[in-house]
C-alpha atoms as a PDB file:
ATOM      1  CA  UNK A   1       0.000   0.000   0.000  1.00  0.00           C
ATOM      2  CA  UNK A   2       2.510   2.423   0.964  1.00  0.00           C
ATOM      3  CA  UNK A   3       5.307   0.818  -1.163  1.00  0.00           C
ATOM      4  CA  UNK A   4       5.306   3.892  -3.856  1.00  0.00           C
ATOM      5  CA  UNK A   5       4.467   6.346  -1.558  1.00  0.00           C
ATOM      6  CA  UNK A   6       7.710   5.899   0.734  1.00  0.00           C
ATOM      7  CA  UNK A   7       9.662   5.992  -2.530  1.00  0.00           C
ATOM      8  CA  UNK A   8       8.457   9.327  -2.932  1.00  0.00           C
ATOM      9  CA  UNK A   9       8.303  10.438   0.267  1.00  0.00           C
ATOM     10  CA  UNK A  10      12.157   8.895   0.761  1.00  0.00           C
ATOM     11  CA  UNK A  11      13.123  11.855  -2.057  1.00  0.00           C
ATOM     12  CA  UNK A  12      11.832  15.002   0.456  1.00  0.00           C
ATOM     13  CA  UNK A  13      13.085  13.341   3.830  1.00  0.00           C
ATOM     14  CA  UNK A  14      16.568  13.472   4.973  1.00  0.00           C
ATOM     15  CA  UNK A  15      18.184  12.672   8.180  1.00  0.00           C
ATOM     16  CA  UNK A  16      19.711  15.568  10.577  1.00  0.00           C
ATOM     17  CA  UNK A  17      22.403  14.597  13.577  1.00  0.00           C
ATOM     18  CA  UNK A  18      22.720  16.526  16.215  1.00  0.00           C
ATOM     19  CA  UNK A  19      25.761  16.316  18.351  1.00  0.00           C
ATOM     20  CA  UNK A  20      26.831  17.994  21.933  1.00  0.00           C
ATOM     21  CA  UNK A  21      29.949  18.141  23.791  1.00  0.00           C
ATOM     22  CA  UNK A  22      29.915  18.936  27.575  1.00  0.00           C
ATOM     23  CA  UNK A  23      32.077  20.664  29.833  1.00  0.00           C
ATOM     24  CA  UNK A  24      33.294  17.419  31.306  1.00  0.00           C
ATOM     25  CA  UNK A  25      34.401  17.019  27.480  1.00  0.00           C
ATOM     26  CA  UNK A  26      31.790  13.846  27.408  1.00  0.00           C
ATOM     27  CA  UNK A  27      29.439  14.187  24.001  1.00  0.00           C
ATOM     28  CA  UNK A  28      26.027  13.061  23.515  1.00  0.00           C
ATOM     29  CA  UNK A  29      24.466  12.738  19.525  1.00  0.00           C
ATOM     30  CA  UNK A  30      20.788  12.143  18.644  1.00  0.00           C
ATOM     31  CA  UNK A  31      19.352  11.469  14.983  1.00  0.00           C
ATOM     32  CA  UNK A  32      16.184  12.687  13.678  1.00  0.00           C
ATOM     33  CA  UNK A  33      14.660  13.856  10.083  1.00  0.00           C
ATOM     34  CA  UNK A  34      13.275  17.001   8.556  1.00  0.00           C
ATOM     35  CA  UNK A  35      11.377  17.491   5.067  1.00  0.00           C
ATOM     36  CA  UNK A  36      12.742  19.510   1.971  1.00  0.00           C
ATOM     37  CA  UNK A  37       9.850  21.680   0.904  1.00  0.00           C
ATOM     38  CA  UNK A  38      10.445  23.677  -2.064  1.00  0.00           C
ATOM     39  CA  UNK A  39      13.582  24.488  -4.817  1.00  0.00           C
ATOM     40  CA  UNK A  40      14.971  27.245  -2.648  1.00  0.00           C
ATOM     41  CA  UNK A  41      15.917  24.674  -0.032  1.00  0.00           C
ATOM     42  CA  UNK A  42      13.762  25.494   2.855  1.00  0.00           C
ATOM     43  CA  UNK A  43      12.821  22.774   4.873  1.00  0.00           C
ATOM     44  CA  UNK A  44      10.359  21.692   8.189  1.00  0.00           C
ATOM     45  CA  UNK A  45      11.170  19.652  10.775  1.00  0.00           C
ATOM     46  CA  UNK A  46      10.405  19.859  14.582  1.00  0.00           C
ATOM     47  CA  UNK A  47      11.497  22.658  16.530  1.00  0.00           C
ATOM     48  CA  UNK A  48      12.647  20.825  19.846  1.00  0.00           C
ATOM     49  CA  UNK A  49      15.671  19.128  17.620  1.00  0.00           C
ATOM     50  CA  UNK A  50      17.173  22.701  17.863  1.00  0.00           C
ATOM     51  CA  UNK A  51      17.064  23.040  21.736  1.00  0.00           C
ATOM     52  CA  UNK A  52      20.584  22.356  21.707  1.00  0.00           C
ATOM     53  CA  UNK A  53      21.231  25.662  20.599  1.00  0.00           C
ATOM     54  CA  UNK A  54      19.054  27.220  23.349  1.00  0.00           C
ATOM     55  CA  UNK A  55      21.164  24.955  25.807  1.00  0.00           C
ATOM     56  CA  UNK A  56      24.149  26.287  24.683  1.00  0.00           C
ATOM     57  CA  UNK A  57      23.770  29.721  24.838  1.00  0.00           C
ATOM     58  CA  UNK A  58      22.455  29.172  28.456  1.00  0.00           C
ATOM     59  CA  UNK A  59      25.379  27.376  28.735  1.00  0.00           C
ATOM     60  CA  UNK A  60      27.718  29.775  27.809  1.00  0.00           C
ATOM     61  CA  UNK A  61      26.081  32.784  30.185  1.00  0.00           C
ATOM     62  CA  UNK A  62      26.460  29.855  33.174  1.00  0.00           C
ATOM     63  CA  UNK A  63      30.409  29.285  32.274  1.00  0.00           C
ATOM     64  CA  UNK A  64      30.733  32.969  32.040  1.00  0.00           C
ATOM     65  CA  UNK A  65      29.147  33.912  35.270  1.00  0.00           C
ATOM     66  CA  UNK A  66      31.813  30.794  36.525  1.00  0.00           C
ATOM     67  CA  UNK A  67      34.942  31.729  34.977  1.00  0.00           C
ATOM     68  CA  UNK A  68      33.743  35.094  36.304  1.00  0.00           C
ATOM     69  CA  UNK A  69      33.772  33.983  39.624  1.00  0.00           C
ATOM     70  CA  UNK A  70      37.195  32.334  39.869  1.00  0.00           C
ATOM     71  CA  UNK A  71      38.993  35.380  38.244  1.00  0.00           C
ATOM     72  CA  UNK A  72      37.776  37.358  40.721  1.00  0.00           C
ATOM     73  CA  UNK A  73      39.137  35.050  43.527  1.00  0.00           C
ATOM     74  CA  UNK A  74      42.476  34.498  41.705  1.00  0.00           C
ATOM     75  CA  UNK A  75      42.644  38.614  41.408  1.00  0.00           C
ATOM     76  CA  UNK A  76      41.625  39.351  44.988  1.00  0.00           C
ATOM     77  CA  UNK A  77      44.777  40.628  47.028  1.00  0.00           C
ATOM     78  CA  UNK A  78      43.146  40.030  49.837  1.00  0.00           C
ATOM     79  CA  UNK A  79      43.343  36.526  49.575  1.00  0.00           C
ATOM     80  CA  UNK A  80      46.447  34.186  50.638  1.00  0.00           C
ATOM     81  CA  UNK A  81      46.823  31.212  48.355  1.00  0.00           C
ATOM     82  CA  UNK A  82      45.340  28.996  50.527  1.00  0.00           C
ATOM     83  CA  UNK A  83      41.982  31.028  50.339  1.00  0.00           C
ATOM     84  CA  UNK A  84      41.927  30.909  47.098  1.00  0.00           C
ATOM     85  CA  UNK A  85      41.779  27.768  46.456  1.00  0.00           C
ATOM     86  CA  UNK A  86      39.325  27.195  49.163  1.00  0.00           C
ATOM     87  CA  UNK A  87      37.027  29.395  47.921  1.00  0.00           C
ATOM     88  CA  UNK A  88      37.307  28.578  44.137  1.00  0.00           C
ATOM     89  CA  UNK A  89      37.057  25.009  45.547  1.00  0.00           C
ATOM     90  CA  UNK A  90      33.533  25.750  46.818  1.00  0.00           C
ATOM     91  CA  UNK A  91      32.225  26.699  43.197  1.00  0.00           C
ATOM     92  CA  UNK A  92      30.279  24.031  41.667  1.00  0.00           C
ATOM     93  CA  UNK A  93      31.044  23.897  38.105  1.00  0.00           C
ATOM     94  CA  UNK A  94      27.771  21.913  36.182  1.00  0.00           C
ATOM     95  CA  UNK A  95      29.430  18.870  34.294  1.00  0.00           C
ATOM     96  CA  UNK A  96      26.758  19.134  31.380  1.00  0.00           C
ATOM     97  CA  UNK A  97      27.516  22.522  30.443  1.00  0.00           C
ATOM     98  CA  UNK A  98      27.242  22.391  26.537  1.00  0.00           C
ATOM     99  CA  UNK A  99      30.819  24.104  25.389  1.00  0.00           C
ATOM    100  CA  UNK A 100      29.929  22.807  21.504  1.00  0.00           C
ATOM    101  CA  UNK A 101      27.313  22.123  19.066  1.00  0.00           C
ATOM    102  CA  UNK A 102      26.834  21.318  15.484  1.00  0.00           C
ATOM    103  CA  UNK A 103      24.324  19.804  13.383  1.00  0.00           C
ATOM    104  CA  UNK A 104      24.626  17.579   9.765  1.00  0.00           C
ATOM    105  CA  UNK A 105      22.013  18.416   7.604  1.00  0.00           C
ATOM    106  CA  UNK A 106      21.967  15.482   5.441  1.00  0.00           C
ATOM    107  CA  UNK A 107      24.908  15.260   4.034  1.00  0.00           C
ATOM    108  CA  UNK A 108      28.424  17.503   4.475  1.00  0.00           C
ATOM    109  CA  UNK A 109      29.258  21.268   4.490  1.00  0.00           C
ATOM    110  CA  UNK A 110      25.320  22.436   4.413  1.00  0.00           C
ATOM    111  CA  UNK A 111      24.112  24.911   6.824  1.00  0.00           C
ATOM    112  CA  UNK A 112      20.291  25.994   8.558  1.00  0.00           C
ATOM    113  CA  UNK A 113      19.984  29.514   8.132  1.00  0.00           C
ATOM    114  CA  UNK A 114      16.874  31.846   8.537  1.00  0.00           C
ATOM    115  CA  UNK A 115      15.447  29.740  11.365  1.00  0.00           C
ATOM    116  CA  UNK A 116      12.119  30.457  12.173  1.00  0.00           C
ATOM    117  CA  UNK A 117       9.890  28.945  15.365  1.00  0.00           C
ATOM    118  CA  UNK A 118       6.487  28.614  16.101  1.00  0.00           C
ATOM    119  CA  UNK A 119       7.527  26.463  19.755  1.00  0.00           C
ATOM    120  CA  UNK A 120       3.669  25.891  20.842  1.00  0.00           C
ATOM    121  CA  UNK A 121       3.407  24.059  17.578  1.00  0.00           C
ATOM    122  CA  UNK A 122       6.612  22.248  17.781  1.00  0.00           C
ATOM    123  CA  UNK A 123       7.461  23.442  14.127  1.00  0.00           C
ATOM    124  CA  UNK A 124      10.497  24.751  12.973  1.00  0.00           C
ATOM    125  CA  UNK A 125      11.512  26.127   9.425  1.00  0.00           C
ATOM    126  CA  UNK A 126      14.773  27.136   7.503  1.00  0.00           C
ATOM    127  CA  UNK A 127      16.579  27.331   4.524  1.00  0.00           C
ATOM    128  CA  UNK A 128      19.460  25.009   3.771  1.00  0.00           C
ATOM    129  CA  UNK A 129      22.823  26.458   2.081  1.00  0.00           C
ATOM    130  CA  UNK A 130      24.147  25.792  -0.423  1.00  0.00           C
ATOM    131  CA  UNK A 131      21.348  24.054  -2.131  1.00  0.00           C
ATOM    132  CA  UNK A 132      21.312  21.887  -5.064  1.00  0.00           C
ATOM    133  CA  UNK A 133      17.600  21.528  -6.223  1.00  0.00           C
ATOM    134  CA  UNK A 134      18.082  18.793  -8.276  1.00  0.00           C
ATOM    135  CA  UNK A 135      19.618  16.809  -5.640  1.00  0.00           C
ATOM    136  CA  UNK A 136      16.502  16.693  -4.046  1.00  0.00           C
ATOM    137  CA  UNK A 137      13.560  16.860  -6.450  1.00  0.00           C
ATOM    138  CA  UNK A 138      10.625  16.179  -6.071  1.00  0.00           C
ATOM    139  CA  UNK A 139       9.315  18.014  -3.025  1.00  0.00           C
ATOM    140  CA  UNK A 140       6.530  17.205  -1.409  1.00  0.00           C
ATOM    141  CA  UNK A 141       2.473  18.142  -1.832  1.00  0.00           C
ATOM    142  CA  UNK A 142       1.158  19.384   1.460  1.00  0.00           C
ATOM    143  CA  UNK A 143      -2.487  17.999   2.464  1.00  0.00           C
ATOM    144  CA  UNK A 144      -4.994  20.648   1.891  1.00  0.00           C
ATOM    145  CA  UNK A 145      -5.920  20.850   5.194  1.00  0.00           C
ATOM    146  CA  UNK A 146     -10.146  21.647   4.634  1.00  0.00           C
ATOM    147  CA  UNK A 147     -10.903  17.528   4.543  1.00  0.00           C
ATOM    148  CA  UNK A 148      -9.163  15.138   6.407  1.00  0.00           C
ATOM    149  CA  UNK A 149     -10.965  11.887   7.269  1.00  0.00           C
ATOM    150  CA  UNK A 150     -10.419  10.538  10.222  1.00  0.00           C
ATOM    151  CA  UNK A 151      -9.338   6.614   9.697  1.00  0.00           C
ATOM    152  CA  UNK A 152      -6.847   7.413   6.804  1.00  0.00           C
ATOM    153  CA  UNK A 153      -3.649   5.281   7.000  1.00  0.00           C
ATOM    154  CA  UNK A 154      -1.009   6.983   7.320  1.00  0.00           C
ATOM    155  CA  UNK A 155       2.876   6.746   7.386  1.00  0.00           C
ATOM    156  CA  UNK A 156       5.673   7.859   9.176  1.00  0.00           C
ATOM    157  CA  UNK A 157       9.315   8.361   7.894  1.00  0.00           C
ATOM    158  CA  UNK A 158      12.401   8.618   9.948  1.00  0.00           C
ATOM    159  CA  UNK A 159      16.099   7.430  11.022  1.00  0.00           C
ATOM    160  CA  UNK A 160      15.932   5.173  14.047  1.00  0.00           C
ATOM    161  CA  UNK A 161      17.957   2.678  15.292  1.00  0.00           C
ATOM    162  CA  UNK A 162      20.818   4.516  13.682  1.00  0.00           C
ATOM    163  CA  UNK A 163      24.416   3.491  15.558  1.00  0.00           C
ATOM    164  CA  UNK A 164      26.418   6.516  15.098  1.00  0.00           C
ATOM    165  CA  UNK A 165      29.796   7.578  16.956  1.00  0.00           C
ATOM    166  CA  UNK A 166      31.006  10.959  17.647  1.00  0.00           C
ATOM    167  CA  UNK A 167      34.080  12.565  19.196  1.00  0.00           C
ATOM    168  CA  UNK A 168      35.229  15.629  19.454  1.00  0.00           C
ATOM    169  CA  UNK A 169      38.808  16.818  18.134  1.00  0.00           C
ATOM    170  CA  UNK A 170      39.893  19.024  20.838  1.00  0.00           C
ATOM    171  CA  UNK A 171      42.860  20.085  18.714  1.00  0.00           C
ATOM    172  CA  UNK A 172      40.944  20.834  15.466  1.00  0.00           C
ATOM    173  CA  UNK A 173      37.964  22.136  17.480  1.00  0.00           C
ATOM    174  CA  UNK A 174      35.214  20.263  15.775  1.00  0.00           C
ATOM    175  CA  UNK A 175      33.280  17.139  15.984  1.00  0.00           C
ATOM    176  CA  UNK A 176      33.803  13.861  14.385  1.00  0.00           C
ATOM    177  CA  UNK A 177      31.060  11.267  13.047  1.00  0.00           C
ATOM    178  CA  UNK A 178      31.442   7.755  11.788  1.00  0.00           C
ATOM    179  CA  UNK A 179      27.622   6.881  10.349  1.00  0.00           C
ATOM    180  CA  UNK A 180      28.523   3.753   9.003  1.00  0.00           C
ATOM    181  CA  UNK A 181      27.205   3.267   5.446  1.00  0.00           C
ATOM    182  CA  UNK A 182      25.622   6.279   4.019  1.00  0.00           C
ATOM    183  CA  UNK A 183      23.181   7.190   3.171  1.00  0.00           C
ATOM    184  CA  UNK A 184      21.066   6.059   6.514  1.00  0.00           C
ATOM    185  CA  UNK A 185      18.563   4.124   6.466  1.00  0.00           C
ATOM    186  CA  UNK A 186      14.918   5.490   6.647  1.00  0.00           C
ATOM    187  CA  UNK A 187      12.640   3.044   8.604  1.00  0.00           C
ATOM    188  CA  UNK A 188       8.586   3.337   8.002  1.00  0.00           C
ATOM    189  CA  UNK A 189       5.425   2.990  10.547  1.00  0.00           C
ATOM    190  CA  UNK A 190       2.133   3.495   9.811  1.00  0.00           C
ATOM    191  CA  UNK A 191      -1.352   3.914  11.744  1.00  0.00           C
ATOM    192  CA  UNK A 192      -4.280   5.571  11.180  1.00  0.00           C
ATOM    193  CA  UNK A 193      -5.288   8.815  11.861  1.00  0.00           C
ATOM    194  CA  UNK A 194      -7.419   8.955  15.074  1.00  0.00           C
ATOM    195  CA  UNK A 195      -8.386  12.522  16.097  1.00  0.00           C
ATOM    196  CA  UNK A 196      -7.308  16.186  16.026  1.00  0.00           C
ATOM    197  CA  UNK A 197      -5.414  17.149  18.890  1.00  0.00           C
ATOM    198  CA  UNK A 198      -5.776  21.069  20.227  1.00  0.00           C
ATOM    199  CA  UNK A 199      -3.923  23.147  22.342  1.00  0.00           C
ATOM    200  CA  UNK A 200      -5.061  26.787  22.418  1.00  0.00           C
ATOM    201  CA  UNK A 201      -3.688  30.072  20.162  1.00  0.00           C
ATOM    202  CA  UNK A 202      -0.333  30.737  19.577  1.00  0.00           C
ATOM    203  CA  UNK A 203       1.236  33.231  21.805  1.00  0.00           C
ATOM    204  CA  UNK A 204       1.341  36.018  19.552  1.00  0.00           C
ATOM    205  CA  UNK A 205      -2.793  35.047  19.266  1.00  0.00           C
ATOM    206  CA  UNK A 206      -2.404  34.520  15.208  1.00  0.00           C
ATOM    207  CA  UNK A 207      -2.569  30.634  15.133  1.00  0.00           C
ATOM    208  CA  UNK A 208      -4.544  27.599  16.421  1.00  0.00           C
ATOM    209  CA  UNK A 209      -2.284  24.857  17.637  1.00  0.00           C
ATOM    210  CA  UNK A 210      -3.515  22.074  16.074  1.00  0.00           C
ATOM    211  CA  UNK A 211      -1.742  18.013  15.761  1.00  0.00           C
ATOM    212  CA  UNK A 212      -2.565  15.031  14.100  1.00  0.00           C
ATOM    213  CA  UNK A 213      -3.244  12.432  16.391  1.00  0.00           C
ATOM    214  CA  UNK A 214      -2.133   8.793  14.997  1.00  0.00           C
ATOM    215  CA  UNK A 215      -2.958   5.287  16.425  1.00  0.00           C
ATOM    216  CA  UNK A 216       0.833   4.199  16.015  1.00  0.00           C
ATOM    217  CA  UNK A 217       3.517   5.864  18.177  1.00  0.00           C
ATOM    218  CA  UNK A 218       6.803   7.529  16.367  1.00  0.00           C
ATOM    219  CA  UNK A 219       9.932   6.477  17.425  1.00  0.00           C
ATOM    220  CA  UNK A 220      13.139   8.096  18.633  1.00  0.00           C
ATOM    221  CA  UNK A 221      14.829   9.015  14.921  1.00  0.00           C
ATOM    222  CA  UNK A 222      11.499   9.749  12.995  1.00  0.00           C
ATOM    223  CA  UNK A 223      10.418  13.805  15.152  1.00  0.00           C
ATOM    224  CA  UNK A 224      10.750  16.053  12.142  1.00  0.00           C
ATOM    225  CA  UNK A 225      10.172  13.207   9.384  1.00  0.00           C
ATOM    226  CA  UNK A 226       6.803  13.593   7.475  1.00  0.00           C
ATOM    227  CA  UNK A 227       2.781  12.037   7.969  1.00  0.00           C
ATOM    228  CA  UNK A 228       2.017  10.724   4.459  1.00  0.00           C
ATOM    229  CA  UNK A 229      -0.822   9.269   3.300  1.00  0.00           C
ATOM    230  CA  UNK A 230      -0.723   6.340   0.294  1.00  0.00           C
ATOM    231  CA  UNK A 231       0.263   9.224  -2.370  1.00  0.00           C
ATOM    232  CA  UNK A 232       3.320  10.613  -0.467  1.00  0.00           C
ATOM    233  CA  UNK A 233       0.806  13.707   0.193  1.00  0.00           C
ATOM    234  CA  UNK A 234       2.569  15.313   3.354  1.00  0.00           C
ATOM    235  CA  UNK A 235      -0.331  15.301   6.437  1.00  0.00           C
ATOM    236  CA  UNK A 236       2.204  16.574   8.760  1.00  0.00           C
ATOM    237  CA  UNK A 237       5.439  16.939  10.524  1.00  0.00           C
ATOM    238  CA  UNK A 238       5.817  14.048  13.132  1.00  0.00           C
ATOM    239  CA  UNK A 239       6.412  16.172  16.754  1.00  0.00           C
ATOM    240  CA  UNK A 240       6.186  13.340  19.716  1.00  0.00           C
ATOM    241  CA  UNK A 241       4.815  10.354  21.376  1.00  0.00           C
ATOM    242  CA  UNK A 242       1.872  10.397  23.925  1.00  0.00           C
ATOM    243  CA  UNK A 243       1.757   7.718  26.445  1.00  0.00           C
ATOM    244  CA  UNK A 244      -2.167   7.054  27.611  1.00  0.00           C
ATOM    245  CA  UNK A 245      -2.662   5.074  30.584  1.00  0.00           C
ATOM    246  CA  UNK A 246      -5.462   2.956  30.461  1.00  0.00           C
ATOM    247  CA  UNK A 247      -7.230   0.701  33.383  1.00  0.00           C
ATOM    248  CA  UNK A 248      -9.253  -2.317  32.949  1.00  0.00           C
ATOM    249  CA  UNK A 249     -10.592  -5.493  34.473  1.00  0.00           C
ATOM    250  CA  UNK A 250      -8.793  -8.186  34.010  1.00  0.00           C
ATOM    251  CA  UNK A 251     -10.331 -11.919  35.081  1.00  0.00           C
ATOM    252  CA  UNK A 252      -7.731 -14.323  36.111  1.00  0.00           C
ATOM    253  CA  UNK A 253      -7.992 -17.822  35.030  1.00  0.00           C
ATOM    254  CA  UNK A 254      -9.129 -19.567  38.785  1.00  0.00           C
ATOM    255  CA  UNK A 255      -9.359 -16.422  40.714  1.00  0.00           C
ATOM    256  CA  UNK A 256     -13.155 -15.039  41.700  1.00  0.00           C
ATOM    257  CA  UNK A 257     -12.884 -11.904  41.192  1.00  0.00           C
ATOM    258  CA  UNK A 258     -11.182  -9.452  38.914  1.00  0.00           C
ATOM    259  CA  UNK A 259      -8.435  -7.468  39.250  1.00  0.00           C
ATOM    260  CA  UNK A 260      -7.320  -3.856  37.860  1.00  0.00           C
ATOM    261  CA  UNK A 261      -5.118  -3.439  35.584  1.00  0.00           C
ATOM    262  CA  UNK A 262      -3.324  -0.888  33.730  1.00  0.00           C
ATOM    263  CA  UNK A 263      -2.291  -0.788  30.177  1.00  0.00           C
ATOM    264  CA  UNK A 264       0.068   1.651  28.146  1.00  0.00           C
ATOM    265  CA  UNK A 265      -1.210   3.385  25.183  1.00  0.00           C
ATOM    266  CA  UNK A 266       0.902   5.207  22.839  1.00  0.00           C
ATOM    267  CA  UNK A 267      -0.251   7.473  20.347  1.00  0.00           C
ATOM    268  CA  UNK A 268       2.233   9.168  17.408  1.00  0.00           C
ATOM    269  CA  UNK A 269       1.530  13.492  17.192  1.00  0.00           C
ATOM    270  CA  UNK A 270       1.955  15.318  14.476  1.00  0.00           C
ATOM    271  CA  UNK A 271       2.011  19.099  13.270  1.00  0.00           C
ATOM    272  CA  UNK A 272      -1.221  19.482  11.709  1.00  0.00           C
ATOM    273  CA  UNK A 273      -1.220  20.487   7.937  1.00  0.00           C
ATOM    274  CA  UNK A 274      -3.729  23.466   8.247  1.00  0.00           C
ATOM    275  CA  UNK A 275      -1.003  24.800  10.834  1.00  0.00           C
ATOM    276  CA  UNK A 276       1.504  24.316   8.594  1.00  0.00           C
ATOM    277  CA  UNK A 277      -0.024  25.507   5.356  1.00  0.00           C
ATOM    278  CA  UNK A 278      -0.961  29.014   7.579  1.00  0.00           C
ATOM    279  CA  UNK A 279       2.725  29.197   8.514  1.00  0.00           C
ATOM    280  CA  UNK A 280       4.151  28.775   5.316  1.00  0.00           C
ATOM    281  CA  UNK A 281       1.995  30.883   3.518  1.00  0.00           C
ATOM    282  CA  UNK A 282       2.373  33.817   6.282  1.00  0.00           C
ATOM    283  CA  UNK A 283       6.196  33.373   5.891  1.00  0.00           C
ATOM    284  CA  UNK A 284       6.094  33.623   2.225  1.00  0.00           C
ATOM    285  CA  UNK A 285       7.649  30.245   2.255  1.00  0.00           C
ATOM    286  CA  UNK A 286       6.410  28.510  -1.490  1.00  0.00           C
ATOM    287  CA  UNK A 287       4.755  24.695  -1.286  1.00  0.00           C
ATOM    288  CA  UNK A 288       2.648  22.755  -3.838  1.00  0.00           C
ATOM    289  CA  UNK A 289      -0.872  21.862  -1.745  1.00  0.00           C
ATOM    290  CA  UNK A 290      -2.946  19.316  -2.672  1.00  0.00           C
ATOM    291  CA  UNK A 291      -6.156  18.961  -4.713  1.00  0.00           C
ATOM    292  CA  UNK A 292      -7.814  17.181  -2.097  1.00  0.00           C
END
């Protein structure tokens, strides 16, 4: 059902790594996906991939205030030796400071540039650079968003269970990967879709924050990839998992009476295509929309 349609959709989906180093010089990496959109390179993925970047500038302001700290100790005449290193000793420095941070956007030597967030939505967009076009034609036809019918299978697209290594070259100053065989592997799920999900107005009041729920969960690798349907018609931007608890009665076999039990059910979220057609349209960001 979906053979063609992951085809396509495997043309407009890409992977992105993300990589951290700490202050304890320790790094962590995490894969995930974004879609290409349009010609002029700009993409969508979700906008909690880039919180590494809001981690390190916090970072940097928290190693700053540090450093801070311990010149002013080491410059204090006041202070014998001794003092000094009691005192500097006393200053707890945070292990997981992030001191570095880059991202691989596919393939080598392309940047994100023009970032722009909607957070309550989960949706992030940008333009890649440089950008080839025909390297990765044919973009993708977003949903039109005015009927949806709930009970359409639908597909996810991402990079899990990707075994990556990364080090950082102190000397050099940047990071390392070894991927394996490129390019990764994309790995499909599909469910249905099950309900809209909403979750109030945008904070500047202009949008409704709207997801896709699904009746499969997405899994670690696939936030950012694309909700297609059996065209490789974009529904949506795949943003997290929920986890439902639910409680039943359960009868065991030579007991009376039954007991409670509770089961996990999780449920894959997506940006919702009306949101994103309104944000790429307000943002003067082109995309081909569907004609149903």
């Amino acid at each position: 059902m979906f053979a063609t349609a992951c085809k396509l959709a495997s043309r407009y989906t890409y992977p992105v790594i993300m990589a951290r180093r700490h202050f304890d010089r320790t790094t962590k990496w995490g894969c995930a996906a974004f879609v290409v959109l349009n010609e002029q390179g700009w993409i969508a993925t979700a906008a909690h991939l880039l919180a590494a970047e809001d981690a390190l500038q916090r970072s940097c302001r928290e190693i700053s205030d540090y450093s801070g700290k311990i010149l002013a100790i080491r410059q204090d005449p006041r202070l014998t030796c001794q003092k000094k290193r009691q005192k500097i000793s006393r200053l707890k420095a945070n292990p997981k400071w992030v001191t570095n941070v880059t991202f691989w956007w596919g393939c080598d030597g392309i940047h994100l540039r023009e970032i722009r967030l909607l957070p309550e939505a989960d949706l992030a967009v940008g333009r890649l650079e440089p950008f080839d076009p025909e390297r990765f034609r044919p973009f993708p036809v977003v949903k039109d968003p005015v009927s949806l019918d709930v009970g359409t299978t639908l597909c996810k697209l991402g990079y899990p269970f990707q075994r990556i290594k990364v080090s950082y070259d102190e000397s050099g100053g940047e990071f390392r990967f070894a991927t394996g065989p490129l390019p990764l592997a994309g790995f499909p799920t599909e469910g249905i879709y099950t309900r809209t999900l909403s979750a109030g107005k945008s904070s500047d009041g202009r949008y409704d924050i709207k997801f896709l729920e699904t009746s499969s969960p997405g899994i670690t690798g696939q936030s950012g990839g694309p909700l297609f349907d059996s065209r490789g018609t974009l529904w949506g931007v795949q943003s997290r998992t929920d986890m439902h608890s639910i409680r039943i009665l359960a009868r065991t076999p030579g007991k009376a009476r039954s007991e409670d039990e509770v089961l996990s059910l999780n449920l894959g979220v997506a940006i919702h295509p009306e949101l994103l057609v309104s944000y790429l349209t307000d943002n003067g960001i082109p995309f081909r929309r569907s004609d149903y």
